[in-house]
C-alpha atoms as a PDB file:
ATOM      1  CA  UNK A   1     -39.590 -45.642 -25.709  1.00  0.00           C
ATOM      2  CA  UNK A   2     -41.220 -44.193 -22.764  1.00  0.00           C
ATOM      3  CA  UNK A   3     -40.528 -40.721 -22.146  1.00  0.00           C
ATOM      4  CA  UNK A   4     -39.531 -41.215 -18.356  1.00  0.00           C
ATOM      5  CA  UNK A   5     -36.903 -43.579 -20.090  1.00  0.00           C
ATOM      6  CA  UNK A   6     -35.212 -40.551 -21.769  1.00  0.00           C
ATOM      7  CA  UNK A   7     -35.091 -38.490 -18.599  1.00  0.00           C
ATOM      8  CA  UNK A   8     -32.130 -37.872 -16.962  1.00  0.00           C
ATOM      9  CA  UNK A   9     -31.615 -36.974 -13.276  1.00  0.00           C
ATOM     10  CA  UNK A  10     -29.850 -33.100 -12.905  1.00  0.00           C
ATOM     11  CA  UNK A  11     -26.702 -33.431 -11.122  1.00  0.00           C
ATOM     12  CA  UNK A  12     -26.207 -32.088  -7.738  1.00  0.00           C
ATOM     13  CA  UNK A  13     -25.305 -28.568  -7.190  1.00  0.00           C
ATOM     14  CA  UNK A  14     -21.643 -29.308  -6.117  1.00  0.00           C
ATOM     15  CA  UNK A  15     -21.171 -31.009  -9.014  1.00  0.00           C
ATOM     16  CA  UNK A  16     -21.271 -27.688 -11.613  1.00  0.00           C
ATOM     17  CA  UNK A  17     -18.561 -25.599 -11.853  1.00  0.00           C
ATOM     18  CA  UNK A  18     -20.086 -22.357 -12.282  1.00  0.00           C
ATOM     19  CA  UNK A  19     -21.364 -22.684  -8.880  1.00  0.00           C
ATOM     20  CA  UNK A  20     -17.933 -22.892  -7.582  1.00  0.00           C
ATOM     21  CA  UNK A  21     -17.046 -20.363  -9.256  1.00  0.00           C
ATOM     22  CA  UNK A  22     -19.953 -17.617  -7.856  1.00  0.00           C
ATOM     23  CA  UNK A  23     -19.210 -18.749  -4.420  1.00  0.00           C
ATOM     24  CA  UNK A  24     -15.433 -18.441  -4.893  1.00  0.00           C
ATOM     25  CA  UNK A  25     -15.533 -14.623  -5.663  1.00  0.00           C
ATOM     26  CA  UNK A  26     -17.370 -13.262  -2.559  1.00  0.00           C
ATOM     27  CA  UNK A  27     -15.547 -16.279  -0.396  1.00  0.00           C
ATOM     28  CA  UNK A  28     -11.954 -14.456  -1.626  1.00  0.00           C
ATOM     29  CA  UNK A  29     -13.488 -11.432  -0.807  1.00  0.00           C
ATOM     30  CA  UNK A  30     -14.345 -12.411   2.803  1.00  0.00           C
ATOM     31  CA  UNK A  31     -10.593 -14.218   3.660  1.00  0.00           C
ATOM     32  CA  UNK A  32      -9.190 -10.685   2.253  1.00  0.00           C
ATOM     33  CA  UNK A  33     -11.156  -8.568   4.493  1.00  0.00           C
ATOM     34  CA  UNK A  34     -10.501 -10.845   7.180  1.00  0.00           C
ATOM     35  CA  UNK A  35      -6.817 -10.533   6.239  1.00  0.00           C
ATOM     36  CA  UNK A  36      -7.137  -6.812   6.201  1.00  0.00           C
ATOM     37  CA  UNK A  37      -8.402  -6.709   9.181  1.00  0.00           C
ATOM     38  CA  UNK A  38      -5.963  -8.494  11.477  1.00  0.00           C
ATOM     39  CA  UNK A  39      -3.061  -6.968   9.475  1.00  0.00           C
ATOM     40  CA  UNK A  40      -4.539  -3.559  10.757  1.00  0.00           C
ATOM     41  CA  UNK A  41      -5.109  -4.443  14.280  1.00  0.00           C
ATOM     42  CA  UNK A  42      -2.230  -6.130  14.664  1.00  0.00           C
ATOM     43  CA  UNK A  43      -0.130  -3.536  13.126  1.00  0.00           C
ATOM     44  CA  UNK A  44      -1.004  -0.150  14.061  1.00  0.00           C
ATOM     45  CA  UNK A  45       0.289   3.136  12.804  1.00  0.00           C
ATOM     46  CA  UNK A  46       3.212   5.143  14.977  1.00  0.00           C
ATOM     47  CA  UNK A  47       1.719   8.475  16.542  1.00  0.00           C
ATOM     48  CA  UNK A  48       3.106  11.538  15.272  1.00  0.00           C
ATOM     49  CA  UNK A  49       5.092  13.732  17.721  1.00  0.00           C
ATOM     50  CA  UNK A  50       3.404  16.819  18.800  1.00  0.00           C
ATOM     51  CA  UNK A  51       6.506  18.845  17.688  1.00  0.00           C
ATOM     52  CA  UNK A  52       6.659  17.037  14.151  1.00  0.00           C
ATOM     53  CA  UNK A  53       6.715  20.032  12.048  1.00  0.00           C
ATOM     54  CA  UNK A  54       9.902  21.346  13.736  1.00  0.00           C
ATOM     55  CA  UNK A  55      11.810  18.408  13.752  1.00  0.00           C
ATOM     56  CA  UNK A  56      11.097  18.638   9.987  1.00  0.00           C
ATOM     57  CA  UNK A  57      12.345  21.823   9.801  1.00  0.00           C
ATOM     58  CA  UNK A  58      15.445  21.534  11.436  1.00  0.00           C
ATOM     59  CA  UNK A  59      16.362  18.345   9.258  1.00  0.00           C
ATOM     60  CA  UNK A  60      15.489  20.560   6.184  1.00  0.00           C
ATOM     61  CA  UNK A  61      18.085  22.909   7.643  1.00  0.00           C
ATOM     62  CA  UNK A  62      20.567  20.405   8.262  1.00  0.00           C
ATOM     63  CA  UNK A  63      20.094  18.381   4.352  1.00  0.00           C
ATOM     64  CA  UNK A  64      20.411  22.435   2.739  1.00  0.00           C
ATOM     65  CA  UNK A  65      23.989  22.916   4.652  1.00  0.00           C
ATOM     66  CA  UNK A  66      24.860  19.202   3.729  1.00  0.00           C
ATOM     67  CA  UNK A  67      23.926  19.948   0.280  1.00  0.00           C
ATOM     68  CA  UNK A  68      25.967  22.920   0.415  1.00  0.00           C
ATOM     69  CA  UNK A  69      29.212  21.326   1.435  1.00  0.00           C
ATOM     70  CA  UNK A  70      28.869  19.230  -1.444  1.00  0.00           C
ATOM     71  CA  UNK A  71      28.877  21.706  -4.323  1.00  0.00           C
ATOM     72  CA  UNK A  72      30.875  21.072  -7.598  1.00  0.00           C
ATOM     73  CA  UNK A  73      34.182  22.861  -6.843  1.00  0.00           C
ATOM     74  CA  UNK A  74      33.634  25.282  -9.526  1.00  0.00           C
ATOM     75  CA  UNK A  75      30.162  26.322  -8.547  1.00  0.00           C
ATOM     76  CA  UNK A  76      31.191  26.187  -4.917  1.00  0.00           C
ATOM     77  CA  UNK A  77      34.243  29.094  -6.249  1.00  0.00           C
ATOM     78  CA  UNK A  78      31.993  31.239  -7.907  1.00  0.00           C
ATOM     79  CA  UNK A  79      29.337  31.308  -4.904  1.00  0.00           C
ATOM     80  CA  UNK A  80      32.047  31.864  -2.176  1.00  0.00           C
ATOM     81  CA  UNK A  81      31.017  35.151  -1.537  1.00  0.00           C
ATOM     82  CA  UNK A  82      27.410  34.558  -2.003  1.00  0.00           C
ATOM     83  CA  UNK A  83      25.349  35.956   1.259  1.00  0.00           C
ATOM     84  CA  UNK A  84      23.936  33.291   3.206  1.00  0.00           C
ATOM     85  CA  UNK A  85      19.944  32.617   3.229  1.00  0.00           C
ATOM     86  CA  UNK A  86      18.296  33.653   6.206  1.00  0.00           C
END
């Protein structure tokens, strides 16, 4: 045998897996930061009110008397007389 006989031709470079499989990795990359990107522009975040920390405040104050109301009856008995916080 001649030893151009034993040769054989390398397949294509579609044809190997491992190919695939490098390209695959940056090309999920891309389609996620693509993804990213629209879900971000298309869904921006609310703006804050300028008087956020009061409003915060006052629904702090409102969830402490709430939570007061609620007391076990025999806790709310023995603080009956308790002064109020300021």
């Amino acid at each position: 045998m001649k030893h151009d006989e034993m040769t054989v031709e390398p397949a294509p470079w579609w044809k190997h897996g491992l190919v695939w499989l490098v390209i695959a990795g940056p090309a999920c990359v891309a389609v996620a930061g693509a993804y990213t990107t629209w879900l971000a522009v298309s869904h921006p975040d609310p703006v804050l009110a300028a008087d956020y920390y009061r409003r915060g405040i006052e629904i702090n104050k409102t969830l402490r008397e709430r939570d007061k109301a609620n007391v076990p009856a025999l806790q709310g008995r023995n603080h009956a007389l308790t002064p109020v916080e300021p």
